[in-house]
N, C-alpha and C. Protein backbone atom coordinates (compact mmCIF):
# COMPACT_ATOMS: atom_id res chain seq x y z
N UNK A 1 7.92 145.02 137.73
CA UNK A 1 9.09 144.77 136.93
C UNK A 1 9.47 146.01 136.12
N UNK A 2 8.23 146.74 135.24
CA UNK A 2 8.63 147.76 134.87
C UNK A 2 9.59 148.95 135.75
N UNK A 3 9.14 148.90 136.79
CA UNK A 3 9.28 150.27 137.73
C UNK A 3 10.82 149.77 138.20
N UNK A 4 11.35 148.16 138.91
CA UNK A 4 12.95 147.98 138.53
C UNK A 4 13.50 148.62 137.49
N UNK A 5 13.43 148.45 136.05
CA UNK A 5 14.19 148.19 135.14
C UNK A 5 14.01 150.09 134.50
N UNK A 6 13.09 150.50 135.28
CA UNK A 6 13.33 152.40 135.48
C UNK A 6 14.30 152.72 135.96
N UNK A 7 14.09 152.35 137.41
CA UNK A 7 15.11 152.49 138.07
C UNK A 7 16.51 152.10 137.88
N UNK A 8 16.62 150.69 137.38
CA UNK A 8 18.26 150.56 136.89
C UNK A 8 18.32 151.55 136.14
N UNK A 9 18.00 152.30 135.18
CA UNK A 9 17.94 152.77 134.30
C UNK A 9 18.53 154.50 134.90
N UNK A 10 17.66 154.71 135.83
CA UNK A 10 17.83 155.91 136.54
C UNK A 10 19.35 155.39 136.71
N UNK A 11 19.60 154.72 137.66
CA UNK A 11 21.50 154.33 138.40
C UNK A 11 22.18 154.77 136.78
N UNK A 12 21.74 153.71 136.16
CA UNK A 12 22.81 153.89 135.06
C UNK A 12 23.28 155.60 134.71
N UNK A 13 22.31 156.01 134.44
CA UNK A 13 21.98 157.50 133.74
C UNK A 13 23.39 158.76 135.19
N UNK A 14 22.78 157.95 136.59
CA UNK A 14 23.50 158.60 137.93
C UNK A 14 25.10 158.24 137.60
N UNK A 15 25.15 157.20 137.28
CA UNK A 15 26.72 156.56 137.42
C UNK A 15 27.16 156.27 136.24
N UNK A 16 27.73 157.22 134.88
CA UNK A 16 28.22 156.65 133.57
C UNK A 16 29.53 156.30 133.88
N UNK A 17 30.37 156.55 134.84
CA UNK A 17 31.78 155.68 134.73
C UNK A 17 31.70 154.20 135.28
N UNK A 18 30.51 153.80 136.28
CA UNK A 18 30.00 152.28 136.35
C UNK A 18 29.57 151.92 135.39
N UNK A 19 28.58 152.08 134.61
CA UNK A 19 27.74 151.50 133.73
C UNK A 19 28.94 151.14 132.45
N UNK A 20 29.65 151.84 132.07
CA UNK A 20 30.69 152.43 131.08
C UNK A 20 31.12 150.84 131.04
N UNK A 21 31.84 151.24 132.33
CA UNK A 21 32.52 149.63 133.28
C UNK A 21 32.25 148.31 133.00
N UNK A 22 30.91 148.52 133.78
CA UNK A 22 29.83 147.29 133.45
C UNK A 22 29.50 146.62 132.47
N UNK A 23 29.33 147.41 131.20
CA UNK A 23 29.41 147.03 130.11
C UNK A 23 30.54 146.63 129.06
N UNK A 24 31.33 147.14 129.56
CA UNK A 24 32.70 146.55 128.90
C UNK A 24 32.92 145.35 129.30
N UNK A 25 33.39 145.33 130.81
CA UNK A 25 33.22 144.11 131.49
C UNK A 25 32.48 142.40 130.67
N UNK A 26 31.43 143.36 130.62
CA UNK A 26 30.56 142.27 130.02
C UNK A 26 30.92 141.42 128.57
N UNK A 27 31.37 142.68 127.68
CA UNK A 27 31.15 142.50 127.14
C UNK A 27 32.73 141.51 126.43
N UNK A 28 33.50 142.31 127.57
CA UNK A 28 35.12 141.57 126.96
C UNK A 28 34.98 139.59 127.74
N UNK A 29 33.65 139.78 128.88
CA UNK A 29 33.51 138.35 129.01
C UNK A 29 33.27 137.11 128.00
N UNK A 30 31.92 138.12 127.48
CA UNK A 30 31.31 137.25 126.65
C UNK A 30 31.91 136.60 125.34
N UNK A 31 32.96 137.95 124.72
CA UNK A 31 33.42 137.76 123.82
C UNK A 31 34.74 137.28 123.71
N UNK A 32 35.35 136.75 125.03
CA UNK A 32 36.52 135.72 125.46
C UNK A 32 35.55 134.23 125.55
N UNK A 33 34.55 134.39 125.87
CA UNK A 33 33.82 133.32 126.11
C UNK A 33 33.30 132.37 124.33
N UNK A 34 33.03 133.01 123.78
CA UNK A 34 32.82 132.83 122.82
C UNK A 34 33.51 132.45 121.49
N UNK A 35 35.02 133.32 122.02
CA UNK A 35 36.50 133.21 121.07
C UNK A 35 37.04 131.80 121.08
N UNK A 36 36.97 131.01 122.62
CA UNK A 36 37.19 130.15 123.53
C UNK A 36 36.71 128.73 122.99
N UNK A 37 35.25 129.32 122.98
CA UNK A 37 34.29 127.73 122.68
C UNK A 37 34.44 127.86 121.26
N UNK A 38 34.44 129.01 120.55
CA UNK A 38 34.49 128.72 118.63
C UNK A 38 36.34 127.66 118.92
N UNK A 39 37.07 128.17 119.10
CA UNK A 39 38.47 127.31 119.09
C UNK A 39 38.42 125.48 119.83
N UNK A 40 38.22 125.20 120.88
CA UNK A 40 37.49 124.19 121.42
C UNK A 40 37.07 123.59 120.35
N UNK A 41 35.75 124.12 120.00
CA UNK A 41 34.88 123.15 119.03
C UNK A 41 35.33 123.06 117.45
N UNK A 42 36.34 124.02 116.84
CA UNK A 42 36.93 124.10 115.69
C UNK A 42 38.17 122.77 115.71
N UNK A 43 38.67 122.73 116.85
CA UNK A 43 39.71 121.61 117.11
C UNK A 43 39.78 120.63 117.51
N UNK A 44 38.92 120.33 118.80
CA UNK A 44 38.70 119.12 119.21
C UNK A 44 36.97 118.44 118.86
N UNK A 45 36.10 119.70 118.78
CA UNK A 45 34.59 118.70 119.00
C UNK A 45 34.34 118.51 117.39
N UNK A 46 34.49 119.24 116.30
CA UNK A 46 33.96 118.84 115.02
C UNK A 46 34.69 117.53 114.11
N UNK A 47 33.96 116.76 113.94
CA UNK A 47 34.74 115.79 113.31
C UNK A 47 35.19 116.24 111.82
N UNK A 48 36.27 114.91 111.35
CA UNK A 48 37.29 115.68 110.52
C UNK A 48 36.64 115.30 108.96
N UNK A 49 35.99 116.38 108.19
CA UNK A 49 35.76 116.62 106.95
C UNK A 49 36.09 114.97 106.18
N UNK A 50 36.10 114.12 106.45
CA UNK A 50 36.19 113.03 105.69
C UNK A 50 35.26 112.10 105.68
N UNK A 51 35.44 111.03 104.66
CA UNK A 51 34.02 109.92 104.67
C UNK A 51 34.56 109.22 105.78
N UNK A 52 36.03 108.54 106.12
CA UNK A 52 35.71 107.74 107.26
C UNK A 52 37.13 108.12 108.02
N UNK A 53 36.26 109.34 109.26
CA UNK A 53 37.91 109.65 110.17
C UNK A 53 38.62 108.29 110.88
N UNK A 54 37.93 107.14 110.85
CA UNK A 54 38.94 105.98 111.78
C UNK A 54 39.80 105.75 111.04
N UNK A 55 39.92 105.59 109.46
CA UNK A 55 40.44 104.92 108.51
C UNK A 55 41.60 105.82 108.31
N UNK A 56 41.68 107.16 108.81
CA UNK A 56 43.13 107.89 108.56
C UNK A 56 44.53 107.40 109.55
N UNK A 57 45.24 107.24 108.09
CA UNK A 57 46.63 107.15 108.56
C UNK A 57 47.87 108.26 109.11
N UNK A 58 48.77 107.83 109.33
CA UNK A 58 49.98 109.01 109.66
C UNK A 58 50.65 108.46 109.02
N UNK A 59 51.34 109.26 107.96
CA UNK A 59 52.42 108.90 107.22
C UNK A 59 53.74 110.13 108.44
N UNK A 60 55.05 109.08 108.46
CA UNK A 60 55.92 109.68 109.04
C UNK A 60 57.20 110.07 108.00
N UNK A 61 58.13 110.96 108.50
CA UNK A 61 59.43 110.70 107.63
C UNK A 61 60.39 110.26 108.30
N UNK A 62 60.44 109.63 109.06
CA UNK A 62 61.29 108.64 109.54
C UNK A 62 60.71 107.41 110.46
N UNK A 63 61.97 106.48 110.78
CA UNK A 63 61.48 105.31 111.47
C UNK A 63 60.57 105.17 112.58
N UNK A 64 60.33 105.93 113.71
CA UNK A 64 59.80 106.00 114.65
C UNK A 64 59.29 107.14 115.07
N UNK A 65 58.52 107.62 113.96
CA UNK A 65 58.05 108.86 114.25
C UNK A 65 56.50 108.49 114.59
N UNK A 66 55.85 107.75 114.18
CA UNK A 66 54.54 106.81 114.47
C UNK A 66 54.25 106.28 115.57
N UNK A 67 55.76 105.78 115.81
CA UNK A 67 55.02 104.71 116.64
C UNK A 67 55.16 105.36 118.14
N UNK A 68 54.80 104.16 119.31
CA UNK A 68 54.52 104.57 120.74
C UNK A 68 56.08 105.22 120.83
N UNK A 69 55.89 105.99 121.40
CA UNK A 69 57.40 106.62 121.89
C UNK A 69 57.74 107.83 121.04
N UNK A 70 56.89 108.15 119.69
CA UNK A 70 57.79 108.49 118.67
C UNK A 70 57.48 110.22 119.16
N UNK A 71 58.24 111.15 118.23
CA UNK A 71 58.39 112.48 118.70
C UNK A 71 57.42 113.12 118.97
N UNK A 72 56.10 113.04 118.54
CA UNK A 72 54.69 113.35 118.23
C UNK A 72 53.86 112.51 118.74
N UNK A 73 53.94 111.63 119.31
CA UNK A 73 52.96 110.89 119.55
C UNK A 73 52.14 111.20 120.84
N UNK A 74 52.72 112.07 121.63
CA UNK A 74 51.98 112.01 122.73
C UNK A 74 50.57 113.14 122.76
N UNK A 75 51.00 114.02 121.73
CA UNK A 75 49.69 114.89 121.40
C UNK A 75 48.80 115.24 120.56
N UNK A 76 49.55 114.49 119.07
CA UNK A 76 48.53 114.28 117.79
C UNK A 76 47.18 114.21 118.55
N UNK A 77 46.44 114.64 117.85
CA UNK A 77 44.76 114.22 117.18
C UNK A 77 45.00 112.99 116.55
N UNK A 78 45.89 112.64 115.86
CA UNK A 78 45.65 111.21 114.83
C UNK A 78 46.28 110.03 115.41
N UNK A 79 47.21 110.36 116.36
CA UNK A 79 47.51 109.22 117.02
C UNK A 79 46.94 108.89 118.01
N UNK A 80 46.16 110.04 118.71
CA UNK A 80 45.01 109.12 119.36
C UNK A 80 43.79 108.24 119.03
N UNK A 81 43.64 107.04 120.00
CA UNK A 81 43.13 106.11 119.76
C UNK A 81 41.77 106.22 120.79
């Protein structure tokens, strides 16, 4: 195992516009990967800072802004059930 991880080592040292590469690569993965799941879990997976999230209401400013049909309803967080 040692004598691999020489040798990558050697390539790397042979090829700095791959390795250069490689590592960027990597690194713009990980850190799209990561940007990704913090947003995900900031919006949809953490529940909402209150004593009881079922019990929240939607207050609207007009007649049918609540209900089934209304302008918002098809993508709220709070109007889903």
């Amino acid at each position: 195992m040692l004598d691999d991880i020489r040798h990558a080592l050697r390539q790397f040292a042979k090829a700095p516009g791959f390795t250069a590469t490689a590592v960027l690569t990597l690194a713009l993965g990980i850190g799209a990967t990561t940007a990704i799941f913090t947003l995900v879990y900031a919006i949809l997976l953490r529940s909402l800072p209150v004593a009881d999230p079922g019990g929240l209401i939607r207050v609207g400013d007009n007649e049918n802004c609540c209900i089934n049909g209304g302008m918002q309803d098809d993508w709220s967080l709070f109007s889903y059930e």
